[in-house]
C-alpha atoms as a PDB file:
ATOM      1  CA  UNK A   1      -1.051 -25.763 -53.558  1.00  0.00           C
ATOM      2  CA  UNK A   2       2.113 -26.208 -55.525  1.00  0.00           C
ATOM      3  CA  UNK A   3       2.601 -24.509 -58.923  1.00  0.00           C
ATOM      4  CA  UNK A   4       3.322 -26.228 -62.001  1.00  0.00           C
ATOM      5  CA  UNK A   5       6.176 -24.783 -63.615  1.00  0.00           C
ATOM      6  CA  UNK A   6       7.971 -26.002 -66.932  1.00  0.00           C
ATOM      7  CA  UNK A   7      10.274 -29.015 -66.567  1.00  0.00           C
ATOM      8  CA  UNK A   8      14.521 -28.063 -66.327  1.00  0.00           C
ATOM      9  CA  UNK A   9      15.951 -30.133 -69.104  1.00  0.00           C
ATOM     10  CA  UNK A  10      18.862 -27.367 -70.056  1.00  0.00           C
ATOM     11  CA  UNK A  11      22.374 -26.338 -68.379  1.00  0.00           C
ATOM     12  CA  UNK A  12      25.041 -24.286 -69.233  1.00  0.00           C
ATOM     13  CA  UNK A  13      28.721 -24.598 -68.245  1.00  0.00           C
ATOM     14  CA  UNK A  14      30.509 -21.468 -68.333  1.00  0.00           C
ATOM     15  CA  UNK A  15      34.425 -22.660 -69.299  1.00  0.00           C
ATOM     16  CA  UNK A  16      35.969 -19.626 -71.367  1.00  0.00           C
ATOM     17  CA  UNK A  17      38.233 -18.827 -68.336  1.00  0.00           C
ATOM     18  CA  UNK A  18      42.056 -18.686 -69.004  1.00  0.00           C
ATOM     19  CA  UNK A  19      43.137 -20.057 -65.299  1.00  0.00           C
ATOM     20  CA  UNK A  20      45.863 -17.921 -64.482  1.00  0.00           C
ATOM     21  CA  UNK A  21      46.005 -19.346 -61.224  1.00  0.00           C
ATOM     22  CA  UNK A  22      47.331 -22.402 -62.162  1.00  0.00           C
ATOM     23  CA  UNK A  23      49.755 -21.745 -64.942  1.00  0.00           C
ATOM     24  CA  UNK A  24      51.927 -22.438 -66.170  1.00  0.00           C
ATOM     25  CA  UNK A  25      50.006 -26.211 -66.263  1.00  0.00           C
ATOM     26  CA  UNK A  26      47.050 -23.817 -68.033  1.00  0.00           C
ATOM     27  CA  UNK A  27      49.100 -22.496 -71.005  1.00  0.00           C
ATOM     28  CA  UNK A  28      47.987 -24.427 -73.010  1.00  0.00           C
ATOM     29  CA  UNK A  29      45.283 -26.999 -71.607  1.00  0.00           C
ATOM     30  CA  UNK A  30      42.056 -25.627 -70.578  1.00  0.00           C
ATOM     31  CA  UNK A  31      41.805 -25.544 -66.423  1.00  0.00           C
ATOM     32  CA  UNK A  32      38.511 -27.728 -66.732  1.00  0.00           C
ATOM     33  CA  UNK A  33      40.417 -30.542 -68.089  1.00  0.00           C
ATOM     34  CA  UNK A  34      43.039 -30.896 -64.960  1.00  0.00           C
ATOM     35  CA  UNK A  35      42.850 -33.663 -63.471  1.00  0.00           C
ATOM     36  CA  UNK A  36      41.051 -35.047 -60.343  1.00  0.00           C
ATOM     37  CA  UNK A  37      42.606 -38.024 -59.277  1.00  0.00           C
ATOM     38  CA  UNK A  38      41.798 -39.539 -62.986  1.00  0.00           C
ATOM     39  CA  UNK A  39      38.712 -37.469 -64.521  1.00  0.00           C
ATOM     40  CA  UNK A  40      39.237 -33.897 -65.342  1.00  0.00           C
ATOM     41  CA  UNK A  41      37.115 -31.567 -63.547  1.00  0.00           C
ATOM     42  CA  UNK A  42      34.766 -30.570 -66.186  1.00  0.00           C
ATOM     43  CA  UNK A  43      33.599 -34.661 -66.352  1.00  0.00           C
ATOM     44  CA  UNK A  44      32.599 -34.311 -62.381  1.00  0.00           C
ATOM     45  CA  UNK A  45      30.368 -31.083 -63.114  1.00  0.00           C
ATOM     46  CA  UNK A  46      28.417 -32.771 -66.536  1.00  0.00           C
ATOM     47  CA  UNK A  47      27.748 -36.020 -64.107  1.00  0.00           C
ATOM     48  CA  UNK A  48      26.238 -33.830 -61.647  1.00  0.00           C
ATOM     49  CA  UNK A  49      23.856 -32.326 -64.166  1.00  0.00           C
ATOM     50  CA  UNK A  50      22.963 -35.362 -65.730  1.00  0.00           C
ATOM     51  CA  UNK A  51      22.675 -37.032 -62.466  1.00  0.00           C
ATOM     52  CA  UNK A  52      19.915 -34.321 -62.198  1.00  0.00           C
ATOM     53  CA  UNK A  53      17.731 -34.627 -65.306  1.00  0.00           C
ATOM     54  CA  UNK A  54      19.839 -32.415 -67.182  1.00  0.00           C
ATOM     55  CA  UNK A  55      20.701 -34.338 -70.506  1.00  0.00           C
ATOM     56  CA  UNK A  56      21.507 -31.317 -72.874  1.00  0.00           C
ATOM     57  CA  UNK A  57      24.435 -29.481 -71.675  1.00  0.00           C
ATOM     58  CA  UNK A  58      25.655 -26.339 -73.329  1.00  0.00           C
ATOM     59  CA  UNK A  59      29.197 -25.479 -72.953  1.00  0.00           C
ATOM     60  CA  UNK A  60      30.196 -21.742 -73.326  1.00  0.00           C
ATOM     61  CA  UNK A  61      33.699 -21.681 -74.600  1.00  0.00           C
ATOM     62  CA  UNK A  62      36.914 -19.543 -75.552  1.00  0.00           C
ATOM     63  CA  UNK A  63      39.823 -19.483 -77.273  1.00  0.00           C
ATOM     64  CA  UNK A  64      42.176 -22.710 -76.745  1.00  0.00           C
ATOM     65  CA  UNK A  65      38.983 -24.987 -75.241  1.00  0.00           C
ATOM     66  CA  UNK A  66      39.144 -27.416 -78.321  1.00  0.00           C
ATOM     67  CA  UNK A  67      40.370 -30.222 -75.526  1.00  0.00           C
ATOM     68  CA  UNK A  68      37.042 -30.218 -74.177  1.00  0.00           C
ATOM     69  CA  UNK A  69      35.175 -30.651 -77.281  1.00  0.00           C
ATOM     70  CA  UNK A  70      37.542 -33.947 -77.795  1.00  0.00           C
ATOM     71  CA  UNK A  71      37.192 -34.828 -74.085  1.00  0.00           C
ATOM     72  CA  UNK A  72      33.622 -35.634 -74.475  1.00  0.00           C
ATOM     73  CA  UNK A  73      33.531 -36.767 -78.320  1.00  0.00           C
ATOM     74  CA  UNK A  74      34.427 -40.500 -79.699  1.00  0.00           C
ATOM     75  CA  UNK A  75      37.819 -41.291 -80.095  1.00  0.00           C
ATOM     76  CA  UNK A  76      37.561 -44.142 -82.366  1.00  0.00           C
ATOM     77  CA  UNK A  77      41.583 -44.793 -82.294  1.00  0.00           C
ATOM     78  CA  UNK A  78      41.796 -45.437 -78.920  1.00  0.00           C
ATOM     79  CA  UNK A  79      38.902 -47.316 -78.522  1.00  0.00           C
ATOM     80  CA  UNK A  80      39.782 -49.654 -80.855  1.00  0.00           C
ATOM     81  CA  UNK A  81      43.352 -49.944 -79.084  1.00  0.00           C
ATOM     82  CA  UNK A  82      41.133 -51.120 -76.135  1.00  0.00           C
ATOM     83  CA  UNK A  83      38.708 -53.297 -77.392  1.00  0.00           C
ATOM     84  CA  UNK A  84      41.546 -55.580 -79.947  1.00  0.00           C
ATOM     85  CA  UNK A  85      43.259 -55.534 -76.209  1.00  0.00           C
ATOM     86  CA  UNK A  86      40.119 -56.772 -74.541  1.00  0.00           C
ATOM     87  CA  UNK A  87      40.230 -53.581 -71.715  1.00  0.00           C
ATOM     88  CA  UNK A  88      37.032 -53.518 -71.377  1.00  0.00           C
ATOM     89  CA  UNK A  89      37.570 -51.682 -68.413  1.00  0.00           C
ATOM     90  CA  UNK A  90      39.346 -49.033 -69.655  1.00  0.00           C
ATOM     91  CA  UNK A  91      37.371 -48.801 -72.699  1.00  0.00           C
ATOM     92  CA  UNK A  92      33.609 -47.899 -70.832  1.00  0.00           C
ATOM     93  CA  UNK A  93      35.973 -45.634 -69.009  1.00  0.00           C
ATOM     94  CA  UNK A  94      37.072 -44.045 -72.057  1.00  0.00           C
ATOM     95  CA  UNK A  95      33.319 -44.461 -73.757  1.00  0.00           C
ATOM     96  CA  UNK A  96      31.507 -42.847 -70.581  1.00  0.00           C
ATOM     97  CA  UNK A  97      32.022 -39.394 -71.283  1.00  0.00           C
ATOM     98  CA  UNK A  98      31.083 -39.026 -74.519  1.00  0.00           C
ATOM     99  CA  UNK A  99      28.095 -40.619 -74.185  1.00  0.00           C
ATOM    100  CA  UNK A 100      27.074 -38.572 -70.917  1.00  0.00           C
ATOM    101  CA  UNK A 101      24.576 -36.195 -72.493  1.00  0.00           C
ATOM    102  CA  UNK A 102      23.829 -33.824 -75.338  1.00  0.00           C
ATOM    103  CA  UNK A 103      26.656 -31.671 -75.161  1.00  0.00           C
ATOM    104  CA  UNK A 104      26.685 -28.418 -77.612  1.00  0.00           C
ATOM    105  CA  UNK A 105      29.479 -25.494 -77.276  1.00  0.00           C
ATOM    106  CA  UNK A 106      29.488 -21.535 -78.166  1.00  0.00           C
ATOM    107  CA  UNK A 107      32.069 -18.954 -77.915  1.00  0.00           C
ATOM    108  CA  UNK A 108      31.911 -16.656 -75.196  1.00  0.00           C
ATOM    109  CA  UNK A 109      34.087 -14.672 -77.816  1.00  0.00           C
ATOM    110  CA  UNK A 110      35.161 -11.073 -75.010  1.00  0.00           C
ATOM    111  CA  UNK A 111      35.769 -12.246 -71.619  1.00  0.00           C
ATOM    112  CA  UNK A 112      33.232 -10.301 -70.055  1.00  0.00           C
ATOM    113  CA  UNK A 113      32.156 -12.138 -66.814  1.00  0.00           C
ATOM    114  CA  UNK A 114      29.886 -14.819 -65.636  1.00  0.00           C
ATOM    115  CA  UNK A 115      26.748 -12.603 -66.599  1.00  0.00           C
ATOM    116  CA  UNK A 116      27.679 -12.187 -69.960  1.00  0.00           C
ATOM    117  CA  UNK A 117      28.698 -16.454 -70.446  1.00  0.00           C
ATOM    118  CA  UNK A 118      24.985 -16.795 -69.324  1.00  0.00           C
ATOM    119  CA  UNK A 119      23.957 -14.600 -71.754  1.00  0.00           C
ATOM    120  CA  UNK A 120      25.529 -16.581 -74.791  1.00  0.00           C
ATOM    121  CA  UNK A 121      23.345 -19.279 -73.915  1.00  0.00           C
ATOM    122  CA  UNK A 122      20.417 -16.967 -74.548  1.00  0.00           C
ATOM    123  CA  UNK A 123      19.599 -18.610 -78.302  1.00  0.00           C
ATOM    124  CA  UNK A 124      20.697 -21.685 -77.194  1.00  0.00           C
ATOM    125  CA  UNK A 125      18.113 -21.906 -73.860  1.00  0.00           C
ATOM    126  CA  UNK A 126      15.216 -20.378 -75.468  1.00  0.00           C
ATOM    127  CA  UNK A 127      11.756 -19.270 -73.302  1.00  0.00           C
ATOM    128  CA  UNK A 128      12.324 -21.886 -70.591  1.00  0.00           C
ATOM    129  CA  UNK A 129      14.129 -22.114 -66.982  1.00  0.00           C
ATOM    130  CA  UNK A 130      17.552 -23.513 -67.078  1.00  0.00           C
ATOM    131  CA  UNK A 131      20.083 -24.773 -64.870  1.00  0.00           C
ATOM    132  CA  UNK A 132      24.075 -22.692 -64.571  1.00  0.00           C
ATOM    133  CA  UNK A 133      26.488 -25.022 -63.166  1.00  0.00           C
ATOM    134  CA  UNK A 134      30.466 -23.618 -62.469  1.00  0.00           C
ATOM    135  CA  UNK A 135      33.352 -25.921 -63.013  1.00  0.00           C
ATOM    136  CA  UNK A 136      35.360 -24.689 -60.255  1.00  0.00           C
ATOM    137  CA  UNK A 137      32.494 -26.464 -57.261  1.00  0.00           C
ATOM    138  CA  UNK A 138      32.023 -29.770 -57.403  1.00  0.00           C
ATOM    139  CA  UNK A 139      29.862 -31.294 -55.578  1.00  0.00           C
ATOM    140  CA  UNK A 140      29.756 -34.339 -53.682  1.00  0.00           C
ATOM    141  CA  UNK A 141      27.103 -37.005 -55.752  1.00  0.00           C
ATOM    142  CA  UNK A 142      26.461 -37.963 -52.429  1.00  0.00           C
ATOM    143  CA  UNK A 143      24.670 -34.310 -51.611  1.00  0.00           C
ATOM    144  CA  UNK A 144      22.092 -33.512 -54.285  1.00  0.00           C
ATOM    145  CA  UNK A 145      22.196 -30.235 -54.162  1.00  0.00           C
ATOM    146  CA  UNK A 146      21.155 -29.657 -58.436  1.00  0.00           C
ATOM    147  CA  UNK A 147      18.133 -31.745 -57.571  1.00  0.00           C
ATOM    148  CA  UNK A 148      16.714 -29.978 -54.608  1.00  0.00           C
ATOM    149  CA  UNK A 149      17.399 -26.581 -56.502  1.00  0.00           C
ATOM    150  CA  UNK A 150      15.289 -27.413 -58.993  1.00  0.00           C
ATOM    151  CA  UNK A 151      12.542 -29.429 -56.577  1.00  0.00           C
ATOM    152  CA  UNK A 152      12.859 -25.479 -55.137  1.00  0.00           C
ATOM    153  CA  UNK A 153      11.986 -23.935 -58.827  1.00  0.00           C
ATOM    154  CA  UNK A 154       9.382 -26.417 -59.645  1.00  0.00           C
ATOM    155  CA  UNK A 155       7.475 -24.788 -56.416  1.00  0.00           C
ATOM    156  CA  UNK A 156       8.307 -21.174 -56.426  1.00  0.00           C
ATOM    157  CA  UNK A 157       9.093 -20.741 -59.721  1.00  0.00           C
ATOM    158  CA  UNK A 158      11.771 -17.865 -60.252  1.00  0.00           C
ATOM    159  CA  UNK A 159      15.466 -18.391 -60.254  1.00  0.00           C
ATOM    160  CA  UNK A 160      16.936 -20.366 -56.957  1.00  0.00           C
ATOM    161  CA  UNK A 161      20.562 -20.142 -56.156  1.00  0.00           C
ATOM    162  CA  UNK A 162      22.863 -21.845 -54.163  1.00  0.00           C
ATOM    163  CA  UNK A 163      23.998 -20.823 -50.556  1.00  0.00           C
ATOM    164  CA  UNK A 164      26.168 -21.542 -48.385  1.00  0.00           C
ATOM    165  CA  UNK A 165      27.210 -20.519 -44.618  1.00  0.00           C
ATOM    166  CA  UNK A 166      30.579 -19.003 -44.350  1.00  0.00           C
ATOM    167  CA  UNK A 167      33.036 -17.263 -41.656  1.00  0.00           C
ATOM    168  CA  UNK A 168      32.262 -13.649 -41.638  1.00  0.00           C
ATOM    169  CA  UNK A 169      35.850 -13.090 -43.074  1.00  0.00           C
ATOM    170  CA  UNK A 170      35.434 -14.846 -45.766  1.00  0.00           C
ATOM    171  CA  UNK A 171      32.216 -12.967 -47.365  1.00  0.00           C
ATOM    172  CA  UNK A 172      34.528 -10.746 -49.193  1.00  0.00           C
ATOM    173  CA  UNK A 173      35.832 -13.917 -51.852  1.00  0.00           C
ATOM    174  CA  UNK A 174      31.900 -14.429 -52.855  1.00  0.00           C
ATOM    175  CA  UNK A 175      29.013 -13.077 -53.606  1.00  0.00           C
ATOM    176  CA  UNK A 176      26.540 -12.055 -50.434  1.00  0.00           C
ATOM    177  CA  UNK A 177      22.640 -12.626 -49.869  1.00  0.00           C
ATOM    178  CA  UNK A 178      20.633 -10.961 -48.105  1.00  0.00           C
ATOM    179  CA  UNK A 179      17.529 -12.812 -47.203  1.00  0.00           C
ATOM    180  CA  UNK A 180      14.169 -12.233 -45.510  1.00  0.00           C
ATOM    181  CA  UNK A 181      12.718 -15.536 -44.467  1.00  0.00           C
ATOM    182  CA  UNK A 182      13.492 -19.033 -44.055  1.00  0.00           C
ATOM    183  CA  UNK A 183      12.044 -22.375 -44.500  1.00  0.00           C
ATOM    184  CA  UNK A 184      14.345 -25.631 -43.754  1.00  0.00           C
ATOM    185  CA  UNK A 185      17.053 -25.217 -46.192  1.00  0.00           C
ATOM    186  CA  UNK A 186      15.295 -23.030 -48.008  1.00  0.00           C
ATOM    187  CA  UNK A 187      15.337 -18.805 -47.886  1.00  0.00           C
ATOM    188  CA  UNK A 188      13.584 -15.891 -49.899  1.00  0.00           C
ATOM    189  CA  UNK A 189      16.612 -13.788 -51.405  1.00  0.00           C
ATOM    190  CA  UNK A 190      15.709 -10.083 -51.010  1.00  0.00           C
ATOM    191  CA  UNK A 191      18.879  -9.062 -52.234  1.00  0.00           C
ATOM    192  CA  UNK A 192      22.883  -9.555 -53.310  1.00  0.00           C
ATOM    193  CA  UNK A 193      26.086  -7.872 -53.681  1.00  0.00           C
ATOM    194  CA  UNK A 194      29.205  -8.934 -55.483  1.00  0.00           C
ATOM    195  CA  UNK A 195      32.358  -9.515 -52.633  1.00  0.00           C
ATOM    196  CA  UNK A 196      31.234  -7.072 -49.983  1.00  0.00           C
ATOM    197  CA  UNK A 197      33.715  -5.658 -47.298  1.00  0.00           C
ATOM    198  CA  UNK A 198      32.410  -7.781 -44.047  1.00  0.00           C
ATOM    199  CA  UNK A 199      31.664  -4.609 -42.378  1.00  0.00           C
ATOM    200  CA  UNK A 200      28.957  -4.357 -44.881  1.00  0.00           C
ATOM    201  CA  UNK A 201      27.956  -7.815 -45.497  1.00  0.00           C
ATOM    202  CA  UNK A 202      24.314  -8.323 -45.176  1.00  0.00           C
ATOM    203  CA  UNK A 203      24.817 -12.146 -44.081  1.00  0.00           C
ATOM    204  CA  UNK A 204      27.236 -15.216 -43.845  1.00  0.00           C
ATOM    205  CA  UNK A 205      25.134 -16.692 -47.159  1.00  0.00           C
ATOM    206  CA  UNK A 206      27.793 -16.884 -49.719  1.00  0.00           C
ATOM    207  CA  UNK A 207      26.531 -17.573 -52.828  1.00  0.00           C
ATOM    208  CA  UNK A 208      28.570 -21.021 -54.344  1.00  0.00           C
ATOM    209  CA  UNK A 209      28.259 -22.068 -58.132  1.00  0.00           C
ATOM    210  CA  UNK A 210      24.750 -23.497 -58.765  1.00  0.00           C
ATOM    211  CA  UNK A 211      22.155 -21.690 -60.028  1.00  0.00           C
ATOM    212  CA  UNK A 212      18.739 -22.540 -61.785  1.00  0.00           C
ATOM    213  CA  UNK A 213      17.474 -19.000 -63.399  1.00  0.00           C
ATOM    214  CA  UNK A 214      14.116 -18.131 -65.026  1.00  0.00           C
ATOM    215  CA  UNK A 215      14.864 -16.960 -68.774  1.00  0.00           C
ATOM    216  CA  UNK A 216      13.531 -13.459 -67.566  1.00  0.00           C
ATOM    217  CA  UNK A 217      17.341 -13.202 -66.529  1.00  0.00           C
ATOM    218  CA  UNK A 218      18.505 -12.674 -70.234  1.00  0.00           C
ATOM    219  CA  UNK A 219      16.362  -9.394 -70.894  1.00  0.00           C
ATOM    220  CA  UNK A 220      18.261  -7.873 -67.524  1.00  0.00           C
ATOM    221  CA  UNK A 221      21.608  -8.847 -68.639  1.00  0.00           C
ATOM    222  CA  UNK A 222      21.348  -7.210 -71.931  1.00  0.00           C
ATOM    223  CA  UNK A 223      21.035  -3.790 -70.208  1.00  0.00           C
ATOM    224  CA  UNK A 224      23.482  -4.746 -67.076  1.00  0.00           C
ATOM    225  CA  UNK A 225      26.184  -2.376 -67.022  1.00  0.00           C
ATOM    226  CA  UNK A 226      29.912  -3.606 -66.476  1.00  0.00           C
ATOM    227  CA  UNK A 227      30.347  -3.499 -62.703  1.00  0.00           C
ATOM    228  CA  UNK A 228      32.786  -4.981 -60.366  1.00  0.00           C
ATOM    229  CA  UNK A 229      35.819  -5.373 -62.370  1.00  0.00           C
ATOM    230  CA  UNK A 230      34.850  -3.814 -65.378  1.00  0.00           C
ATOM    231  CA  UNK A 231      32.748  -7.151 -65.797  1.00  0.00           C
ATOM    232  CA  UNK A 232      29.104  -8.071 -66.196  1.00  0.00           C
ATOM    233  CA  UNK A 233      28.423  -9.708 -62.799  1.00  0.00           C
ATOM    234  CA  UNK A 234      25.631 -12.085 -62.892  1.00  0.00           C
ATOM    235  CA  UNK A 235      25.058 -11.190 -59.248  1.00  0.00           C
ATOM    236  CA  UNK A 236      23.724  -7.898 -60.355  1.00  0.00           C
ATOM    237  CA  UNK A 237      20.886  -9.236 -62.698  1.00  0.00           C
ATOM    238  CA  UNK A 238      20.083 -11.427 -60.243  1.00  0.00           C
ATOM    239  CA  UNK A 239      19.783  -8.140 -57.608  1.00  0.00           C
ATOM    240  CA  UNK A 240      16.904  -6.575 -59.423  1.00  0.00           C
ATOM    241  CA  UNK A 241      15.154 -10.023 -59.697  1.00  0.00           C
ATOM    242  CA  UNK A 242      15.094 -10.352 -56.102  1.00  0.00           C
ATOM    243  CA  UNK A 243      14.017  -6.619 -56.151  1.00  0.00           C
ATOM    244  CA  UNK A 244      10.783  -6.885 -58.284  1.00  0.00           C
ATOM    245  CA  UNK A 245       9.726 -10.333 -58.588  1.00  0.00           C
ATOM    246  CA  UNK A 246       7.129  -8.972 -61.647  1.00  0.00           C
ATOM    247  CA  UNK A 247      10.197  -8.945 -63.727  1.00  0.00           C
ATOM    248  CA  UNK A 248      10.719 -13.087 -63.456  1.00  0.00           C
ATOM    249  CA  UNK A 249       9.163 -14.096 -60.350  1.00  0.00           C
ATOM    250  CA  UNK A 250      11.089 -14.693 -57.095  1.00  0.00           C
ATOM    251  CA  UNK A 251      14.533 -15.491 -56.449  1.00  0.00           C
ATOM    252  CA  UNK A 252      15.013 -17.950 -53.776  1.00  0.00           C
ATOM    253  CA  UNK A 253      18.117 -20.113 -51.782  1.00  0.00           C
ATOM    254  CA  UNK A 254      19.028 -23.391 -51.152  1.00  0.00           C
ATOM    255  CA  UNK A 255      21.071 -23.417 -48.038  1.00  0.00           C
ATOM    256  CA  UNK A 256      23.672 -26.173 -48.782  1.00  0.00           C
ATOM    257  CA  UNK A 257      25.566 -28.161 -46.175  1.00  0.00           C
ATOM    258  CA  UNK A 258      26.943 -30.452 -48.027  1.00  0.00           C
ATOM    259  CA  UNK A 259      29.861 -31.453 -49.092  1.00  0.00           C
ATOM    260  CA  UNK A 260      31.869 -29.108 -51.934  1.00  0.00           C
ATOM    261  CA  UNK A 261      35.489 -29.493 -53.144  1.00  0.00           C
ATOM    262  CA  UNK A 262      36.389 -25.936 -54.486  1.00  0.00           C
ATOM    263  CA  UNK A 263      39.155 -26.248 -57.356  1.00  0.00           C
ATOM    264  CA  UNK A 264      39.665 -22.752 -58.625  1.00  0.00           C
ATOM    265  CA  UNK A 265      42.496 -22.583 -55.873  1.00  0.00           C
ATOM    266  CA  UNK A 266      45.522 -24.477 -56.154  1.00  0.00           C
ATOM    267  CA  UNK A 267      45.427 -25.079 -52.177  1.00  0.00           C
ATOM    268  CA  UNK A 268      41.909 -26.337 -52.135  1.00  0.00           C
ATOM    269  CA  UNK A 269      42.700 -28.292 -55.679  1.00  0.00           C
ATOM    270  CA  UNK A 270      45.205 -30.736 -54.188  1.00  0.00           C
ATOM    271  CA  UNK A 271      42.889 -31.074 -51.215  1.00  0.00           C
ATOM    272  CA  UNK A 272      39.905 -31.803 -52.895  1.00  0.00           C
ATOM    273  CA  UNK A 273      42.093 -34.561 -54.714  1.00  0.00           C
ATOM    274  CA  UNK A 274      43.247 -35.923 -51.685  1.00  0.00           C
ATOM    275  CA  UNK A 275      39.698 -36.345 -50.097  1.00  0.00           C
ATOM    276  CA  UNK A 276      38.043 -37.745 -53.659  1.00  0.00           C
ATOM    277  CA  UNK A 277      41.177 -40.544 -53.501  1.00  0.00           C
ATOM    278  CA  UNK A 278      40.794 -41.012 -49.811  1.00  0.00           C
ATOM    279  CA  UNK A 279      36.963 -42.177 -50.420  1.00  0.00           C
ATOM    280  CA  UNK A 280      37.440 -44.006 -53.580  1.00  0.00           C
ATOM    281  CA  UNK A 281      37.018 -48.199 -53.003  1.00  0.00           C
ATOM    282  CA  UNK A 282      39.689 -48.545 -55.821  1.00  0.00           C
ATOM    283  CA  UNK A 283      42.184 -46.218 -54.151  1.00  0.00           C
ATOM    284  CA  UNK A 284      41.206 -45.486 -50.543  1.00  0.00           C
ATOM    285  CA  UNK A 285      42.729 -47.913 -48.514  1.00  0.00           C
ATOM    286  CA  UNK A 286      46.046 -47.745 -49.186  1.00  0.00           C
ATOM    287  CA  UNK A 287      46.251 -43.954 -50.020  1.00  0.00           C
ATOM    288  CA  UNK A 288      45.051 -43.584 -46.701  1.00  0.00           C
ATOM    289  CA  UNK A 289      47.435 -46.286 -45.509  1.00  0.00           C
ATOM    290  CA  UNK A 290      50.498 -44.208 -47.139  1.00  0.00           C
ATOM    291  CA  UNK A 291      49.235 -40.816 -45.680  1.00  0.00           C
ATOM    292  CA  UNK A 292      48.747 -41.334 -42.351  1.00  0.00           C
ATOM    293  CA  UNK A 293      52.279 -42.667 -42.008  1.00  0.00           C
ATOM    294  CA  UNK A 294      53.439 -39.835 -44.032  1.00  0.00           C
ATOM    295  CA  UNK A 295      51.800 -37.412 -42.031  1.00  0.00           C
ATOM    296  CA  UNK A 296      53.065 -38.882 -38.958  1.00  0.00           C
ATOM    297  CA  UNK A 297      56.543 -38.482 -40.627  1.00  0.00           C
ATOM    298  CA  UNK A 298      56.181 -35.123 -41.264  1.00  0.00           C
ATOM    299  CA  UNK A 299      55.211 -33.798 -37.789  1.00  0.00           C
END
């Protein structure tokens, strides 16, 4: 019989990070707000949620993050430009994201990892499941991954995170599951380490930037020690949930296969552009026109 579990409504956006990888475009605009193709990243990421049922979106911050706040508030100058110019067009373009969802913002304040962002949103979140979504993923809104996550929840109950399959060399840039049983896409999480050596790896599951968490996660990360670099790793809260499911109930995984455009590398950035333009109806056919001659040029 399926359990009944309380509704998701709730997710967070971790975005205090400074982006060193891309400066010097970073000094002094946020990384969430560069651009793919014509939306900043952030925009893709607060669609997916709402996409899922998510329509109140908190947004922990840091210093120098005020261009998100605007990014998603009224701008009643420019949309006024628009509409005495009849660009309609441009102006539900402009209009879209701020009226995307209930978006509310606190200050991460030390930049003490991903486990401590998650635990700003402690007051915020309350006594009730919630939904962690990181801006450097996006996924495809043609592969509902936040949806069948939280189908997962709804069932088990617990927290459910996101997996994926990767080379065995490539284990060491993510964080590792180690799992006991599988169902379809879906596997029971028995443990997890934070960027193991592949030597020690206990699987190819690499755990990717979705996860839905039971509030049960905010009493662990208030003791969590600092671990892997000197931060407090969200990986390792989740550990002793998998351990003793008494604590919060089970942690599960949703084996994704999908497709994911990672951004937090400059590489995969400009390809993850190139793919998003390639499949756009507005841009695609004669992006892909000019590459494939330029391509052939090249070679």
């Amino acid at each position: 019989m399926t359990q009944s579990h309380p509704r998701i409504s709730k997710a967070v956006i971790p975005a205090a990070g400074l982006g060193t990888r891309f400066l010097p475009a970073t000094k002094a605009t946020p990384k969430e707000m560069l651009p793919v193709v014509d939306k900043p990243a952030i925009q893709y990421v607060v669609e997916e949620a709402v996409s899922a049922g998510l329509d109140d979106v908190l947004m922990v911050t840091g210093r120098n993050k005020r261009p998100l706040e605007d990014h998603f508030d009224r701008n009643y100058e420019l949309e006024s430009a628009l509409a005495n110019k009849g660009d309609a067009e441009r102006l539900a373009k402009v209009q879209e994201s701020s009226d995307l969802a209930t978006i509310h913002y606190v200050r991460q304040g030390d930049p003490k990892g991903l486990g401590h962002a998650v635990l700003c949103a402690a007051p915020h979140v309350g006594d009730e499941p919630f939904a962690v979504l990181l801006g450097d993923d996006l996924i495809d809104p043609r592969d509902p991954l936040l949806q069948r996550m939280i189908e997962v929840q709804e069932q088990h109950g617990g927290s459910v995170i996101a997996l994926m399959e990767v080379a065995p060399e490539q284990i060491h840039l993510y964080g590792c599951a180690a799992v006991d049983t599988e169902d379809g896409d879906v596997v029971r999480v028995s443990g997890l380490v934070e960027k193991p050596d592949p030597a020690d790896a206990p699987s190819n599951y690499a755990v990717i930037g979705r996860y839905v968490l039971d509030p049960h996660i905010f009493a662990i990360l208030r003791r969590t020690e600092p671990g892997r670099g000197g931060e407090i790793q969200l990986t390792d809260a989740l550990q002793q949930l998998a351990q003793d499911e008494k604590i919060g109930g089970p942690v599960h995984g949703v084996v994704f296969k999908g497709r994911r455009y990672d951004t937090g590398d400059r590489g995969d950035y400009l390809r993850a552009i190139v793919r998003l333009a390639c499949e756009r109806e507005d841009l695609g056919p004669d992006f892909r026109t000019w590459l494939r001659s330029y391509v052939t040029e090249e070679m």
